[in-house]
Protein backbone atom coordinates (compact mmCIF):
# COMPACT_ATOMS: atom_id res chain seq x y z
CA UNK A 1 -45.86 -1.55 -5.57
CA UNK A 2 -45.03 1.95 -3.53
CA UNK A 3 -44.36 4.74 -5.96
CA UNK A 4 -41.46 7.43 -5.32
CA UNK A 5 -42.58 9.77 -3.12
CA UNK A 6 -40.91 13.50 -2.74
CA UNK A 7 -38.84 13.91 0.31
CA UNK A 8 -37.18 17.15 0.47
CA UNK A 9 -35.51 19.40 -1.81
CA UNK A 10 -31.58 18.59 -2.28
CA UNK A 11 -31.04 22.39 -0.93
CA UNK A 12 -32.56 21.06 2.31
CA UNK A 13 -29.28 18.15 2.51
CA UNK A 14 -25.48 19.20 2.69
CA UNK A 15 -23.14 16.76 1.27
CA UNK A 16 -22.20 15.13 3.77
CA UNK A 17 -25.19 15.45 5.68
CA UNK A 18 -28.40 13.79 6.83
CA UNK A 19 -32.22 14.81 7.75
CA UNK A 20 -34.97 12.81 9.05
CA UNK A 21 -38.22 12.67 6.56
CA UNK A 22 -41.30 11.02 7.14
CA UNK A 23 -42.84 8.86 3.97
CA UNK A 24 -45.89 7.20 4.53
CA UNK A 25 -46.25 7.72 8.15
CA UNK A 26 -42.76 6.25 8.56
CA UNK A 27 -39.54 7.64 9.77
CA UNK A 28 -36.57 7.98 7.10
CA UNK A 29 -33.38 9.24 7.85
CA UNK A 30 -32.11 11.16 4.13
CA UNK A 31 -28.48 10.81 3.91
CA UNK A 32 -26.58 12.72 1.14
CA UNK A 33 -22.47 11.32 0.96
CA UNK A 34 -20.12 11.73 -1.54
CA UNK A 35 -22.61 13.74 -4.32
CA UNK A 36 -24.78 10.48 -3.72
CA UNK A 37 -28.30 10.34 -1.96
CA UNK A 38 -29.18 7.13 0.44
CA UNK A 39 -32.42 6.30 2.29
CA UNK A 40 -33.01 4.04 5.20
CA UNK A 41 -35.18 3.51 7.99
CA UNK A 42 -34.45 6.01 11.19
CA UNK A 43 -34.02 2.59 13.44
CA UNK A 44 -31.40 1.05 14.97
CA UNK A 45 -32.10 -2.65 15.07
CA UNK A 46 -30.16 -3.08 18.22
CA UNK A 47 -32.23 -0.69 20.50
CA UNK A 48 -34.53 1.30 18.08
CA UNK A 49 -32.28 4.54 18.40
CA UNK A 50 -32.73 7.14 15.84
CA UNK A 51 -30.06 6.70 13.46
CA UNK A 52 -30.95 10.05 12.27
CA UNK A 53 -29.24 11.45 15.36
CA UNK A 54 -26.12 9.71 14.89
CA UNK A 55 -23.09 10.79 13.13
CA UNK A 56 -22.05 10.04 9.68
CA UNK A 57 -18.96 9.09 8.56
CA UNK A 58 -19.01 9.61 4.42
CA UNK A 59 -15.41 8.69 4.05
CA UNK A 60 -16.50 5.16 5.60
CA UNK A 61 -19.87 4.99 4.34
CA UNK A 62 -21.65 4.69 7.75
CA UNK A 63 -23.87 6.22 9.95
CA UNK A 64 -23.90 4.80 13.64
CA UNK A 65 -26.96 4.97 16.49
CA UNK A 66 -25.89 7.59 19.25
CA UNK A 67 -27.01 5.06 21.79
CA UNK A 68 -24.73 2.34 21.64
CA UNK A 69 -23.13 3.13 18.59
CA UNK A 70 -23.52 0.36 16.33
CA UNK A 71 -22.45 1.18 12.62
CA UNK A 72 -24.57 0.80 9.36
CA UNK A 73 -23.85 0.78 6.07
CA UNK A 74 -25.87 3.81 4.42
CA UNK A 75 -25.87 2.30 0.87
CA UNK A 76 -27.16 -1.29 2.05
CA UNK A 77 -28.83 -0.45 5.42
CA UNK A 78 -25.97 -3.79 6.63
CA UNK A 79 -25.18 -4.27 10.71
CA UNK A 80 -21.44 -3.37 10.31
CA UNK A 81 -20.22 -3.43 13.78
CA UNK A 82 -21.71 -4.52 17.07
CA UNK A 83 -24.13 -4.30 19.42
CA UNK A 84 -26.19 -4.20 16.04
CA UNK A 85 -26.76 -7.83 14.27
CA UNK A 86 -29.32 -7.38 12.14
CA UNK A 87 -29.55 -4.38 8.84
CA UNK A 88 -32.11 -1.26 9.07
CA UNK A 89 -34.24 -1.05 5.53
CA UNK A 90 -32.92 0.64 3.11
CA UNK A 91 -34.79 2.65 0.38
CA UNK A 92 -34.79 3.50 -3.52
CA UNK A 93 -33.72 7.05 -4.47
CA UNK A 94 -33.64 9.19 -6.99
CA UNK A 95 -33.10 13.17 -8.05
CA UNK A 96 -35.58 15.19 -10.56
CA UNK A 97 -34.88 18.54 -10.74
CA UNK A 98 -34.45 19.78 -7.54
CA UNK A 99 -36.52 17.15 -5.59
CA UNK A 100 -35.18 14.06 -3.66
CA UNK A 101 -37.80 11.46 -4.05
CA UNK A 102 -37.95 8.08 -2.18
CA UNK A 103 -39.33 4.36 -2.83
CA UNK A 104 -39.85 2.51 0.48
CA UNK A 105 -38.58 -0.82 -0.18
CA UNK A 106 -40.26 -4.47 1.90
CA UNK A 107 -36.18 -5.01 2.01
């Protein structure tokens, strides 16, 4: 079972506001919404884009590819709008002190 791993500090994250981290030799975009902290994998599943380049919407809960701009659900990783059918991974995390720490997930 993967351990939680530290990912950045929560200085490094502005609420809202995202930044790409890489765990274990893969890409994670960090998204901090609401005074909550989300982690999923910097993919689109439509075309691979970097989600981590995309904008986030915290009021909807979403952060979309900047290719085609399919949606996704930052708390679930879910396809919520089209050209995307299929979820990104999404990732256990939680706060100590002043570290965001992350659990990749087989999800």
């Amino acid at each position: 079972m993967n351990e939680f791993t530290p990912a950045a500090k929560i200085s490094e994250i502005t609420d809202p506001g995202s930044l790409l981290v890489e765990i274990d030799e893969q890409l994670v975009v960090l998204i901090h919404a609401a005074g909550h902290y989300y982690a999923l994998d910097d993919v689109c599943t439509h075309d691979g884009g970097p989600l981590s380049d995309g904008p986030l919407d915290a009021a909807e809960g979403s952060i979309a590819c900047p290719r085609h701009g399919a949606k996704f659900d930052i708390k679930t990783g879910a396809a919520l709008t089209m050209p995307a059918t299929k979820p990104t991974r999404s990732h256990d995390v939680k706060i100590e002190g002043d570290q965001i720490l992350v659990r990749l997930c087989d999800n």
